[in-house]
Protein backbone atom coordinates (compact mmCIF):
# COMPACT_ATOMS: atom_id res chain seq x y z
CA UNK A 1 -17.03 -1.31 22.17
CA UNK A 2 -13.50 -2.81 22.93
CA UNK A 3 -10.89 -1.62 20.18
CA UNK A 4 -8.80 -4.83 18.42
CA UNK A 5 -6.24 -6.24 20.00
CA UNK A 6 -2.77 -7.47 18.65
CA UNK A 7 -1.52 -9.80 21.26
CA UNK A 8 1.59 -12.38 20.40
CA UNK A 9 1.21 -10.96 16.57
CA UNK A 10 4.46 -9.27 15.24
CA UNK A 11 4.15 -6.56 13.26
CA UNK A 12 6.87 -5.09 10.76
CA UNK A 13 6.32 -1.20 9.25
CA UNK A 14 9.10 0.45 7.48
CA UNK A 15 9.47 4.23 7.72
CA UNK A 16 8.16 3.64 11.63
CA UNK A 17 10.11 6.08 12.85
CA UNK A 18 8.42 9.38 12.21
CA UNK A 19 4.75 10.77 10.84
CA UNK A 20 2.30 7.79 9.70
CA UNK A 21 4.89 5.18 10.44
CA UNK A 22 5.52 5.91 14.13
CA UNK A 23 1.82 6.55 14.68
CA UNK A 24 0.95 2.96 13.25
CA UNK A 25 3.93 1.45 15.41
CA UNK A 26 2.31 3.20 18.50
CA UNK A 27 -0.81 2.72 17.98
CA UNK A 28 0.09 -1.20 17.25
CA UNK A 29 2.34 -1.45 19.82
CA UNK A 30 -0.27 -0.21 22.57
CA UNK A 31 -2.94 -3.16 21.24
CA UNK A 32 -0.43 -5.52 22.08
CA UNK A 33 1.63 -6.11 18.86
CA UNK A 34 5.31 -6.53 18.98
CA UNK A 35 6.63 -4.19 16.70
CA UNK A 36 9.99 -4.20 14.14
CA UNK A 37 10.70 -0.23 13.73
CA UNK A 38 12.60 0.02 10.29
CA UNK A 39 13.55 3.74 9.64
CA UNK A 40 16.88 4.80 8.06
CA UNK A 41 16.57 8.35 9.30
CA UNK A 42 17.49 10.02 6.07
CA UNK A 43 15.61 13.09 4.39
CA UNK A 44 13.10 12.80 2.29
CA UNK A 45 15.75 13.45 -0.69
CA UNK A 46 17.50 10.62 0.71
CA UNK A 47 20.10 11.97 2.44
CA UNK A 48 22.03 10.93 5.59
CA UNK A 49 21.30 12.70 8.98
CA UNK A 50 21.95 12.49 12.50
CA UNK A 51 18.62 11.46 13.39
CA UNK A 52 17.51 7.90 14.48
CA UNK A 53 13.64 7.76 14.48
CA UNK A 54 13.94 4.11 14.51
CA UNK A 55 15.75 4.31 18.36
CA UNK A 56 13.38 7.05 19.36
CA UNK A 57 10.53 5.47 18.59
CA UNK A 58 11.60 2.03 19.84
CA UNK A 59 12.56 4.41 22.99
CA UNK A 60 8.92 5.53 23.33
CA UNK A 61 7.34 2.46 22.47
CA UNK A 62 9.08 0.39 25.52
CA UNK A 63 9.05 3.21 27.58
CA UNK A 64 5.24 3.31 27.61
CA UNK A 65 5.48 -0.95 28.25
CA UNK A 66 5.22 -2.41 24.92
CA UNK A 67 7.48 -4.35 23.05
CA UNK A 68 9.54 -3.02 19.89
CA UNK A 69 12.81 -3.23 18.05
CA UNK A 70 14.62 -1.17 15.82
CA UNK A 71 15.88 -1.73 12.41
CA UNK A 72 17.81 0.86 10.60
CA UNK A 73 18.22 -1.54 7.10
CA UNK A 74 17.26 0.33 3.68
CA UNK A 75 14.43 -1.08 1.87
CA UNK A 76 15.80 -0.14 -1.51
CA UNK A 77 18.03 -3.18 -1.72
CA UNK A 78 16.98 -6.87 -2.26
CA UNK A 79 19.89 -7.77 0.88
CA UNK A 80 18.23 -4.49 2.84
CA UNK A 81 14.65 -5.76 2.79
CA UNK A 82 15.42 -9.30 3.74
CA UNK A 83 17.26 -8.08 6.56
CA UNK A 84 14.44 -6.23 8.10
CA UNK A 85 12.30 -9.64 7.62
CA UNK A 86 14.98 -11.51 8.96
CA UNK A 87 14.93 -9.32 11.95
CA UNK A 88 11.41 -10.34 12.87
CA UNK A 89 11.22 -13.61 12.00
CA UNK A 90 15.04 -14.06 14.18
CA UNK A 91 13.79 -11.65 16.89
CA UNK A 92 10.24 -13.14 17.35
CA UNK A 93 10.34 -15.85 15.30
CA UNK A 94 7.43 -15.24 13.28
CA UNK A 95 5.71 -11.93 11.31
CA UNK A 96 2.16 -11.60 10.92
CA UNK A 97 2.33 -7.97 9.68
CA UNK A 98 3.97 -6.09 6.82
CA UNK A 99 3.09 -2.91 6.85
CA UNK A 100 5.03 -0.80 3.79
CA UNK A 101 5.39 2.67 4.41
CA UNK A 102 8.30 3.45 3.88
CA UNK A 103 8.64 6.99 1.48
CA UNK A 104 10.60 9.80 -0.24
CA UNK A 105 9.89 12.67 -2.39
CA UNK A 106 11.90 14.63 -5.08
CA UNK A 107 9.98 16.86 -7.27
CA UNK A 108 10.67 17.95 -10.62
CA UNK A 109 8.33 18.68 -13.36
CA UNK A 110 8.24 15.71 -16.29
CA UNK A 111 9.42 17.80 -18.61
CA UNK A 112 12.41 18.12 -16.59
CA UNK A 113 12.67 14.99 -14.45
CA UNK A 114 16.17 13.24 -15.14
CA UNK A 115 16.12 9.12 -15.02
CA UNK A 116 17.84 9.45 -11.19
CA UNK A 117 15.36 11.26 -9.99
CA UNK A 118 12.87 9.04 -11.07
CA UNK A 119 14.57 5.77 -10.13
CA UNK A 120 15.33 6.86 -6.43
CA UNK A 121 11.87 7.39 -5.79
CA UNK A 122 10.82 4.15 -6.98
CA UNK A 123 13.15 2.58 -5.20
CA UNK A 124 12.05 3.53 -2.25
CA UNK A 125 8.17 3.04 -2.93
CA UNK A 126 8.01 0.06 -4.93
CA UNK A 127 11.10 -1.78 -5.53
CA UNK A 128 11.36 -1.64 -1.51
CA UNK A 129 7.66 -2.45 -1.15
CA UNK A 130 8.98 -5.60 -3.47
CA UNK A 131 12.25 -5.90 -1.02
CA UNK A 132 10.36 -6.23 1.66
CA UNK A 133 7.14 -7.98 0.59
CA UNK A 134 8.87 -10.78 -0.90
CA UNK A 135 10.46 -12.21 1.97
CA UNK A 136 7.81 -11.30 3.96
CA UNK A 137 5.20 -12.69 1.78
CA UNK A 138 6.91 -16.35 1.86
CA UNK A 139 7.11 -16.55 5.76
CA UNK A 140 3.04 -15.78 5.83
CA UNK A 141 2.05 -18.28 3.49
CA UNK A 142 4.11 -20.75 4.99
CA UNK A 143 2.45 -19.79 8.40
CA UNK A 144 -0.43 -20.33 7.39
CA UNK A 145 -1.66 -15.90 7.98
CA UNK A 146 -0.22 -12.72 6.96
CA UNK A 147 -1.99 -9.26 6.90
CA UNK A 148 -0.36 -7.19 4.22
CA UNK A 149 -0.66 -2.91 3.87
CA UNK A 150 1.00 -1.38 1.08
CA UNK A 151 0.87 2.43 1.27
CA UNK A 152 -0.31 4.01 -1.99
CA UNK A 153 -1.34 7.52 -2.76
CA UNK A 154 -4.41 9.39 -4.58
CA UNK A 155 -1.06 10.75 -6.91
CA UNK A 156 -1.21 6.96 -7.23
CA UNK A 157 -4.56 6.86 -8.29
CA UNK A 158 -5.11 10.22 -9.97
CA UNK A 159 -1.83 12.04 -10.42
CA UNK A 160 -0.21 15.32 -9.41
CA UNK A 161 1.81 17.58 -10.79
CA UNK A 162 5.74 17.86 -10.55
CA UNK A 163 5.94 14.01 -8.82
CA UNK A 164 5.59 11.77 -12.19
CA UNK A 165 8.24 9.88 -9.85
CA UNK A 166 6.06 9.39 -6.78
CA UNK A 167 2.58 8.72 -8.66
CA UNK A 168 4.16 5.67 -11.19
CA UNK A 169 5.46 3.95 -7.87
CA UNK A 170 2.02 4.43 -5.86
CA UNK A 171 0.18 2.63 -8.75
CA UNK A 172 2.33 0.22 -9.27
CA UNK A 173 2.15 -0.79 -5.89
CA UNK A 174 -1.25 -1.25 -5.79
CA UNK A 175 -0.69 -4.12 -8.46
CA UNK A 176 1.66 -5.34 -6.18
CA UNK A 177 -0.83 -6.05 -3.33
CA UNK A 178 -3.45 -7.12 -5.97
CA UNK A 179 -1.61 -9.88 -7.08
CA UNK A 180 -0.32 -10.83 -3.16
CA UNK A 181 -3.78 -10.46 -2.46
CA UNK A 182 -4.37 -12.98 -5.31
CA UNK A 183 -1.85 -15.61 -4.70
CA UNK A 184 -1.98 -15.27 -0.50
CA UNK A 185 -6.06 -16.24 -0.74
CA UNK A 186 -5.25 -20.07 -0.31
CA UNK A 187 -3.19 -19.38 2.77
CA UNK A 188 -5.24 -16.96 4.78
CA UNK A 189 -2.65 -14.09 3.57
CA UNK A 190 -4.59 -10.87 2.58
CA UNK A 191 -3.13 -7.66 1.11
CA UNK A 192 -4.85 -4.42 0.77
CA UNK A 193 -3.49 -0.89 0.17
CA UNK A 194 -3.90 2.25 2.37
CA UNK A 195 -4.29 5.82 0.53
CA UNK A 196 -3.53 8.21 3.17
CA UNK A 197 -3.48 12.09 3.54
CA UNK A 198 -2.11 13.43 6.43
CA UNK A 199 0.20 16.55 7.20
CA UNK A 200 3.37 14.89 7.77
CA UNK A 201 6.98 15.99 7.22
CA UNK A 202 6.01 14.64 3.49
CA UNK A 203 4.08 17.65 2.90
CA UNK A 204 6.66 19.93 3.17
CA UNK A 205 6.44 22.68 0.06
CA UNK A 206 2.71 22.36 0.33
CA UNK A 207 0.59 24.96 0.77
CA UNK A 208 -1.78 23.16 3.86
CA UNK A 209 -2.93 26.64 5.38
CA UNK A 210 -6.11 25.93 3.91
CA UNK A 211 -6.42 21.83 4.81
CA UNK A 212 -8.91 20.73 7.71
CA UNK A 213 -6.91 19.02 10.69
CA UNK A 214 -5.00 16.07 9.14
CA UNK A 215 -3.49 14.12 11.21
CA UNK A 216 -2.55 10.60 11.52
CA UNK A 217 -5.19 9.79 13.97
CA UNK A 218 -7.45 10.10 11.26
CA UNK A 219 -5.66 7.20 9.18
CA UNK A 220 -4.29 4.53 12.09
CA UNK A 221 -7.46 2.89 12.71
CA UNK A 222 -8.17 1.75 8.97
CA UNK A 223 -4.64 0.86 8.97
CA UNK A 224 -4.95 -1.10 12.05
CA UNK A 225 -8.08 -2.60 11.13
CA UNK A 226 -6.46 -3.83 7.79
CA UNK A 227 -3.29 -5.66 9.30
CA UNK A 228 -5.93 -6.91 11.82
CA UNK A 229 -7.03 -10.90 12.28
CA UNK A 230 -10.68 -9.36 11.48
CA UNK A 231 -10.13 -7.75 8.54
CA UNK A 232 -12.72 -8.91 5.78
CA UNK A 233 -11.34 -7.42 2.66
CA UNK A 234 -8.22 -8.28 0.22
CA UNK A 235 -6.93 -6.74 -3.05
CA UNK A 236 -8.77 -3.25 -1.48
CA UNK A 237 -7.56 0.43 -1.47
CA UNK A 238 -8.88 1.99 1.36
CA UNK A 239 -8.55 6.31 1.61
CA UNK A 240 -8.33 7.67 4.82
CA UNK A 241 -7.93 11.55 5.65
CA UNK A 242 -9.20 14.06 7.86
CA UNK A 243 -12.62 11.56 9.45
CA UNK A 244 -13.31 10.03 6.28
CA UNK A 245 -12.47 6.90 4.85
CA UNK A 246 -13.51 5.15 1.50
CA UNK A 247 -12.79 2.79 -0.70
CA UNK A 248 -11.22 3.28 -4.26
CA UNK A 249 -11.83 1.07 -6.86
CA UNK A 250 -11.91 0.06 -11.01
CA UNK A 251 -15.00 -0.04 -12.90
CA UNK A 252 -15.07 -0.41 -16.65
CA UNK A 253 -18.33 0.63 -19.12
CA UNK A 254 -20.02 -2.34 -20.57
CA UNK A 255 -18.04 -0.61 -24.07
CA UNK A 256 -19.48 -1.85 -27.18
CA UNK A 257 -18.92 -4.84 -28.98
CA UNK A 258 -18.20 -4.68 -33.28
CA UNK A 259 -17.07 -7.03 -35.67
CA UNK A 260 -13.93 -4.94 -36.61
CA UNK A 261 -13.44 -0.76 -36.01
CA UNK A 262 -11.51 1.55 -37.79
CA UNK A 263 -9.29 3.97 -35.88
CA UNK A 264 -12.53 6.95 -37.12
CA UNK A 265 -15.22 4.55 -35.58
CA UNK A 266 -13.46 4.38 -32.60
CA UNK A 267 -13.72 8.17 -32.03
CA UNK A 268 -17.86 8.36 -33.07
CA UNK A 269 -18.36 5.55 -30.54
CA UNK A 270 -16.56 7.21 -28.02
CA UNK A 271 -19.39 8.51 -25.79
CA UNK A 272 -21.33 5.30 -25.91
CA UNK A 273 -18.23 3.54 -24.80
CA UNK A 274 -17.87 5.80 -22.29
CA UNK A 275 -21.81 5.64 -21.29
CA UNK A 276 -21.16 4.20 -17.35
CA UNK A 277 -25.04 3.64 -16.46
CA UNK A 278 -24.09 -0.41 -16.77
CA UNK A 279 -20.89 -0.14 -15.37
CA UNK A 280 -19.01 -3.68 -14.16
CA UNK A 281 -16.46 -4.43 -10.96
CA UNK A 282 -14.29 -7.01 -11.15
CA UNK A 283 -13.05 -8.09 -7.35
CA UNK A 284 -9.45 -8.71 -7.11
CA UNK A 285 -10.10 -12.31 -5.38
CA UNK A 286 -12.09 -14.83 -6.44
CA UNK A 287 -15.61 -14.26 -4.16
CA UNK A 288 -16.45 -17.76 -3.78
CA UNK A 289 -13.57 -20.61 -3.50
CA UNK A 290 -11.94 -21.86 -6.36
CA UNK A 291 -13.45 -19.11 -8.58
CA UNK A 292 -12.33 -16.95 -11.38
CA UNK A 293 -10.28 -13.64 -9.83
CA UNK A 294 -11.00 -10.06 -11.66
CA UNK A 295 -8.21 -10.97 -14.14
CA UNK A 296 -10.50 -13.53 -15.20
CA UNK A 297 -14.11 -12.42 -14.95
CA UNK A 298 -12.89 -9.42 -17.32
CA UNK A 299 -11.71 -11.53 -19.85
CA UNK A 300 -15.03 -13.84 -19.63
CA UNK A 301 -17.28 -10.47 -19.91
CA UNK A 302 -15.43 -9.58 -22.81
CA UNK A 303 -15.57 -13.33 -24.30
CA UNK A 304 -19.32 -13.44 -23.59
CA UNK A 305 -20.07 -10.24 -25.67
CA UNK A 306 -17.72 -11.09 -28.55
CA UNK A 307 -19.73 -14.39 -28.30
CA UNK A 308 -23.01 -13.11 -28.19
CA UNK A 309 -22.75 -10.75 -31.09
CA UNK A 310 -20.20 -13.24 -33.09
């Protein structure tokens, strides 16, 4: 079977210079995309180097006949993640991809954690998956197509210890893309999220002696499937590590319905409410045009037993 193909799109991934990022401009690049490279080449505190993965992997890219540019903006400013947009849309004249990957990580332990810590991490994560998706967002749905990847984490989805920081910006940005997901529908602009694992220079103080092979090649394809013209799903976290990928996703017990509760009544009923034999989905998107979106079809659920046993 042929693989997908990215000719004339333009394709946009911050933190392209090393690990995920450069694998998922490569591996773009190759299927005919033409690429914008945004890396700043800091560390993954934050701090300034001498590197320039951006250049490198622009380097690479063209030197193995594809197309590419590289964009050294930082994604943690509003003026920073118009910039990179503005790069594509000046250097190509169009974008058709956004995909966010752009990371840092600073440890600490919650107890511990001071407000700076916490706040440069989201600023990379979320606030520059806003920077970026903003701009980015508006161009698409004026276009007329957009293909949207935010990169979340399973810290996002389940925690970890010591990155408090790193797991409240992974969730939120899965609300992000929900509600771009949501809003792009009309204009044939989708937005899912990727949750990938793979031993990358963001795994450093991790004990991976023990981890099957993880490498990117193991998370590029669902990547590249999402940002592709083909892809079939929106408002979607997909997992992807070491051969297997899944989907992650919100389910709620049916709960039970009472005329009024006391804080006690609330704690006997707990295991019925948490009975999850008739558990319910509620899809990000509205599955048939000009229907109700999850948002929605939980609060009708919820009207309908209040309703029922009013």
């Amino acid at each position: 079977m042929p693989d997908l193909r990215f000719d004339d799109r333009v394709v946009v991934i911050t933190g392209g210079g090393r690990g995920l990022g450069r694998a998922y401009a490569e591996l773009l690049s190759g299927a005919g995309a033409r690429v914008v490279v945004n890396d700043l080449g800091v560390s993954m505190a934050g701090d300034g180097t001498a590197e320039d993965p951006a250049g490198d992997t622009v380097a690479a890219i063209v030197a193995a006949g594809g197309q590419a540019v590289a964009n050294r903006d930082t994604v943690a400013t509003s003026a920073g993640g118009k910039a990179i947009i503005d790069q594509a849309l000046d250097t190509y004249g169009r974008i058709d991809v956004l995909i966010h990957n752009a990371g840092n990580v600073r440890r600490a332990p919650l107890a511990e954690m001071s407000e700076e810590i916490f706040r440069s991490v989201l600023d990379v994560h979320l606030i520059g998956g806003f920077n970026v998706l903003q701009p980015a967002f508006a161009a698409m749905c004026k276009a007329g197509y957009g293909r949207i990847v935010m990169t979340t984490s399973i810290g996002g989805l389940y925690g970890n210890y010591e990155v408090a920081n790193y797991s409240a910006a992974k969730a939120g940005l899965i609300g992000l893309s929900h509600v771009a997901a949501i809003e792009g529908a009309p204009h044939n602009v989708m937005s899912n999220c990727i949750a990938p694992s793979a031993v990358t220079r963001m795994s450093e103080g991790v004990d991976t002696s023990q981890f099957p092979p993880l490498g990117p090649e193991f998370v590029t394809p669902a990547v590249g499937w999402l940002a592709h013209e083909s892809c079939s799903v929106s408002g979607e976290v997909i997992a992807a590590l070491g051969g297997r990928i899944a989907k992650a996703y919100l389910a709620e017990t049916k709960g039970v319905w009472r005329p009024g509760w006391t804080m006690a009544e609330v704690g006997a009923q707990m295991a019925v409410i948490d009975d999850r034999q008739d558990a319910m989905t509620f899809p990000v998107v509205p599955t048939e045009a000009g229907g109700p979106h999850g948002f929605m079809k939980h609060l009708g659920a919820s009207f309908a037993m209040a309703r029922a046993n009013g």
